[in-house]
Protein backbone atom coordinates (compact mmCIF):
# COMPACT_ATOMS: atom_id res chain seq x y z
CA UNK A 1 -53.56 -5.39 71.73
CA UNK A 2 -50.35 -7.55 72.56
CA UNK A 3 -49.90 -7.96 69.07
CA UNK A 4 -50.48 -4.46 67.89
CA UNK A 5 -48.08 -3.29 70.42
CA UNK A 6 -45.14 -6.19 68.96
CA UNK A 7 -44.96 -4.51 65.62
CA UNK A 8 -44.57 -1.33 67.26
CA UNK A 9 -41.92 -2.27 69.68
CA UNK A 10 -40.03 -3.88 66.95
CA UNK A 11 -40.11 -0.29 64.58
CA UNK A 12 -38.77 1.79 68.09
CA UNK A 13 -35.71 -0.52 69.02
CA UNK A 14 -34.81 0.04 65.61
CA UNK A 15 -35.17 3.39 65.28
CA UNK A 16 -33.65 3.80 68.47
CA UNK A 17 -31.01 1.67 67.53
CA UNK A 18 -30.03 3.79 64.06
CA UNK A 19 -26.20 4.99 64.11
CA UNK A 20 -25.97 8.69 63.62
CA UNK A 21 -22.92 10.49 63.07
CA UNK A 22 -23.02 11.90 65.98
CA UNK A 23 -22.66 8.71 67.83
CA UNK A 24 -20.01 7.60 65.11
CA UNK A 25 -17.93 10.61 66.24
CA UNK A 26 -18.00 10.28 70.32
CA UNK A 27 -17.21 6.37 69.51
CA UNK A 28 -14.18 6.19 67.13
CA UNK A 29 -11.52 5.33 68.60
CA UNK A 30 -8.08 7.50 69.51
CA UNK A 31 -6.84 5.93 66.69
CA UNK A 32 -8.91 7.68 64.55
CA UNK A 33 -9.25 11.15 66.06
CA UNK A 34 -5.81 11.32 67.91
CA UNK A 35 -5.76 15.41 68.52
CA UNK A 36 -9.12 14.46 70.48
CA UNK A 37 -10.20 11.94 73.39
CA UNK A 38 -13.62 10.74 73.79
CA UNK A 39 -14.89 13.01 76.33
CA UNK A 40 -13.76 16.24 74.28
CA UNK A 41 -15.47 14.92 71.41
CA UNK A 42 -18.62 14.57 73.71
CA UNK A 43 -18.44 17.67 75.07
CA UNK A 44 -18.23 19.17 71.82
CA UNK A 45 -21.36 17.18 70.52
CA UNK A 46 -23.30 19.01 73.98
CA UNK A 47 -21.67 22.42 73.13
CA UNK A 48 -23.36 21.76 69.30
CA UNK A 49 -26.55 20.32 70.15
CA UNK A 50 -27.26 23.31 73.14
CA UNK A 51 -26.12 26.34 70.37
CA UNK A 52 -22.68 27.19 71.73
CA UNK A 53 -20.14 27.81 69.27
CA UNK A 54 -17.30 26.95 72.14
CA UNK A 55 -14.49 25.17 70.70
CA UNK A 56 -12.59 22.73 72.79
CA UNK A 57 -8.96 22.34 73.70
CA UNK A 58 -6.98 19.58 71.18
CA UNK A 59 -3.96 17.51 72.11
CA UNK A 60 -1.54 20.19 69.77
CA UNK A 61 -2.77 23.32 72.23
CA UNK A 62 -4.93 24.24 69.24
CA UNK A 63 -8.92 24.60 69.06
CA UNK A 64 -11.69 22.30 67.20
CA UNK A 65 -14.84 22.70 66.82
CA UNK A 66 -17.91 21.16 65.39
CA UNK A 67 -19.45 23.22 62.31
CA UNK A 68 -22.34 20.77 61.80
CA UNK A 69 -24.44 17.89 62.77
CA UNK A 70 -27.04 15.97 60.87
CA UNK A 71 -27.92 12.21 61.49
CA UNK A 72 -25.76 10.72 59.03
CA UNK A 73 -23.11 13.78 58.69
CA UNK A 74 -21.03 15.74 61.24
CA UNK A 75 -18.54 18.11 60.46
CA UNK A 76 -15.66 19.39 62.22
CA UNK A 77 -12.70 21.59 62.50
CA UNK A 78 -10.25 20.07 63.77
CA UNK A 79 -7.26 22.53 63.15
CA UNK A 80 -6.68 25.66 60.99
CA UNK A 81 -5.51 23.96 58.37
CA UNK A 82 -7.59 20.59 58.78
CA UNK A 83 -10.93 19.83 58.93
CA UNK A 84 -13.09 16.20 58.96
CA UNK A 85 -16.26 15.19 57.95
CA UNK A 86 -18.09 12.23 59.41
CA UNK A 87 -20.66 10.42 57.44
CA UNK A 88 -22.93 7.02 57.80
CA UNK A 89 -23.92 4.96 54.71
CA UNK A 90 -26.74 2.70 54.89
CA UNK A 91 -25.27 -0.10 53.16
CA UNK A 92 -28.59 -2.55 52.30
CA UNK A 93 -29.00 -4.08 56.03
CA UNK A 94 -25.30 -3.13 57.42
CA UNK A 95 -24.22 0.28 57.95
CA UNK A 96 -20.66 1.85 56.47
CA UNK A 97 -18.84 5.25 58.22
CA UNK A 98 -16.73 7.22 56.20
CA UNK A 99 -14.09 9.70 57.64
CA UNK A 100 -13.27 12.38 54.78
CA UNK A 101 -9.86 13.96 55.88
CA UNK A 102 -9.01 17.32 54.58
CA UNK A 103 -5.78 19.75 54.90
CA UNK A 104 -4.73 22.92 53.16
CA UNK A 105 -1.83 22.68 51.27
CA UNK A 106 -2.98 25.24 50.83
CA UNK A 107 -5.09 24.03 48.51
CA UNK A 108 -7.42 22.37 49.91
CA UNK A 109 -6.59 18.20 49.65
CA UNK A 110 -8.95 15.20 50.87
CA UNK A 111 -8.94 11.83 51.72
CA UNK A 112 -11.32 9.18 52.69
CA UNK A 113 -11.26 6.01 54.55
CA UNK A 114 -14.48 3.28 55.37
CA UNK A 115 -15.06 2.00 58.52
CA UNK A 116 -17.75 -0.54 59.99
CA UNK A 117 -19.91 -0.06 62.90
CA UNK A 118 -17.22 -0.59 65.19
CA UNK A 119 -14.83 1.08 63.44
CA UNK A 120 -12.96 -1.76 62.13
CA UNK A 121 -11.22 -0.82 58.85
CA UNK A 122 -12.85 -1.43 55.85
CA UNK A 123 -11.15 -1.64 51.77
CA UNK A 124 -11.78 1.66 50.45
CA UNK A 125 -11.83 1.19 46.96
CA UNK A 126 -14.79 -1.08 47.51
CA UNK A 127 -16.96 1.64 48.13
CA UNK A 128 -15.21 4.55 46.05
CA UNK A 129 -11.88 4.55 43.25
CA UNK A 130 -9.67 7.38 43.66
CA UNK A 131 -10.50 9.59 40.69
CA UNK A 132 -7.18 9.69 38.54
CA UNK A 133 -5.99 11.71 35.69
CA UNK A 134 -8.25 10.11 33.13
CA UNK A 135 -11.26 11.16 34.74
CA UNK A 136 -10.16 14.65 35.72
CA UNK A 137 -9.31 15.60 31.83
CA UNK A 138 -11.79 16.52 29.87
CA UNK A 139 -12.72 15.07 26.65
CA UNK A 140 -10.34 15.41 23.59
CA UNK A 141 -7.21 16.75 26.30
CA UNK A 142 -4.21 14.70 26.80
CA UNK A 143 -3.38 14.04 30.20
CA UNK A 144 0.29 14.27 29.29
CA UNK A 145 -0.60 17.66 28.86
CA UNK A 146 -1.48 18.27 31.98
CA UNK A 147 1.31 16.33 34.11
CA UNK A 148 4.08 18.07 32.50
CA UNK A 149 2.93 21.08 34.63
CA UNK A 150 1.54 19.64 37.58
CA UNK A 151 2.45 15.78 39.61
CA UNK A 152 -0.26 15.94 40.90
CA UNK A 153 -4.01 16.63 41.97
CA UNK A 154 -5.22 18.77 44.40
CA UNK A 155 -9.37 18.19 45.08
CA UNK A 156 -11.51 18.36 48.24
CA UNK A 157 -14.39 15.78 48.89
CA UNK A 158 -17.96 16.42 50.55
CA UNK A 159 -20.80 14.28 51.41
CA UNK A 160 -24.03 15.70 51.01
CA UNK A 161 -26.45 13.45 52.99
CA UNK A 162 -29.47 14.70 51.72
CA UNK A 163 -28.49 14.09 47.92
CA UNK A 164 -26.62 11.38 48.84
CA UNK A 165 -23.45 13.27 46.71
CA UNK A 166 -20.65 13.15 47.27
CA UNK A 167 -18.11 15.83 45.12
CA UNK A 168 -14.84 16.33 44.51
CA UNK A 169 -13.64 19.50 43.37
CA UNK A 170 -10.66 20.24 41.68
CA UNK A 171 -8.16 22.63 43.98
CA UNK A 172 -5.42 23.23 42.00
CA UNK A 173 -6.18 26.83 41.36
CA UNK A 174 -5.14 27.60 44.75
CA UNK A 175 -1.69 25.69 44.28
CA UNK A 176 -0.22 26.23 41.10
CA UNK A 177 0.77 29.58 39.66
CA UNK A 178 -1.84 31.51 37.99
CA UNK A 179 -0.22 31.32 34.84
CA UNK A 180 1.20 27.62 34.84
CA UNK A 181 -2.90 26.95 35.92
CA UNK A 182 -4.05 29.18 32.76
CA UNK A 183 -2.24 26.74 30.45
CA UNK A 184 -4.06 23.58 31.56
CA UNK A 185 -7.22 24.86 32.76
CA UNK A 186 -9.62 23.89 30.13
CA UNK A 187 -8.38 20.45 30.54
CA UNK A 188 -9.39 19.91 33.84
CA UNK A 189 -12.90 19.08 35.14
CA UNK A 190 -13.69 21.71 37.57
CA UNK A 191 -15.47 18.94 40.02
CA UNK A 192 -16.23 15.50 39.84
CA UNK A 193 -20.18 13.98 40.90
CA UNK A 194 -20.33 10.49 42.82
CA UNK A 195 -23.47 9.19 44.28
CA UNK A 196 -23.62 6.62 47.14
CA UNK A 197 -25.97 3.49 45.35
CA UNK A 198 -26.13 1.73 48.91
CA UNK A 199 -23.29 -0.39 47.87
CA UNK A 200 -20.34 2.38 46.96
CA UNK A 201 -20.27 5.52 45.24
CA UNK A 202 -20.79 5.96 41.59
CA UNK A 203 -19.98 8.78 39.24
CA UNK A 204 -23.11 10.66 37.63
C-alpha cells in the first residue's frame, strides 16, 4: 500500500505545484504591473473566478479588469487604450512566462517580454525574433516599397494556449490613411503564425 500511495503522492505535489497564470499574475512584481499592487491584482483574480465583472481601481484613477483566465493564459485590461496578456510556457522541465504588452496607437501595437518563475528577466529573442520587414512582405514585393510609405509596423500579438499559437497581425490599416494603405496592401502579410516548440516560438 505504502508504495502505491508514493507514486501517487509524487503525481499530486506536482500537480499541485504547476504555475498557472493566474498565480503568475498575483506574483509579478510592481515592477512589472506598476498601475496595479498585489492585492488589486488578487482581488481581481476573486472578482474573475466568482463571475463578477467588477473592475478595480488602478494607480492612474482609471479601471482594469480581467477579461479571461485559463491555466496558462490570463488576460487583462489594464487601461482603455492598453491591455496585457499573461501566458506560461512549459519549457521541457522549466517553465517560461511571457507578458504580451499591447496599446492603441490607435492601431493596435504589441510587445513581449520572457520571464522565469520568479520573474527574473529572461533574453527575448531566445524564445521569439521580432518579425521584421522581410517577413511581413509577401513574396515577389520589395520592402523598399513598402517603407517609403510607412517607418514602421503596426501588429498585435496573442497567445492561444490551446493551439499553442501565437499570431501577430498586421495593424496598419487602422494607422495609415486609407489610401497611402491601398498602395501597399498586397504587399503586406495580413498576420503572421508562430508556434511555441517547448523551446521558443517558430513560424508555421
Amino acid at each position: 500500500m505504502r508504495q502505491l500511495l508514493l507514486p501517487l503522492f509524487v503525481v499530486c505535489a506536482l500537480g499541485a505545484s504547476a504555475l498557472t497564470a493566474a498565480d503568475a499574475f498575483t506574483s509579478a512584481p510592481p515592477s512589472v504591473f506598476p498601475l496595479l499592487d498585489r492585492n488589486t491584482r488578487l482581488d481581481m483574480v476573486d472578482y474573475f473566478s466568482g463571475g463578477l465583472s467588477t473592475p478595480s481601481a488602478n494607480l492612474l484613477q482609471g479601471k482594469s479588469a480581467i477579461t479571461s483566465i485559463e491555466p496558462s493564459s490570463l488576460k487583462v485590461r489594464m487601461t482603455d487604450s492598453s491591455t496585457a496578456q499573461v501566458i506560461v510556457l512549459a519549457a521541457g522541465s522549466d517553465t517560461v512566462i511571457g507578458l504580451i504588452s499591447t496599446v492603441a496607437t490607435p492601431g493596435l501595437d504589441s510587445s513581449v517580454s520572457f520571464y522565469d518563475k520568479s520573474w527574473k528577466p529572461l533574453p527575448a529573442d531566445r524564445y521569439f525574433a521580432k518579425p521584421g520587414w522581410k517577413d511581413w512582405v509577401t513574396q515577389g514585393a520589395k520592402v523598399e516599397d513598402v517603407t517609403m510609405h510607412t517607418p514602421f509596423m503596426l501588429a498585435s500579438y496573442e497567445y492561444d494556449p490551446a493551439t499553442s499559437v501565437l499570431t501577430v497581425t498586421n495593424n496598419l490599416s487602422k494607422f495609415l490613411d486609407p489610401d497611402i494603405y491601398e498602395i501597399i496592401a498586397t504587399s503586406l502579410r495580413p498576420s503572421l503564425v508562430y508556434r511555441w516548440t517547448g523551446k521558443k516560438f517558430s513560424e508555421q
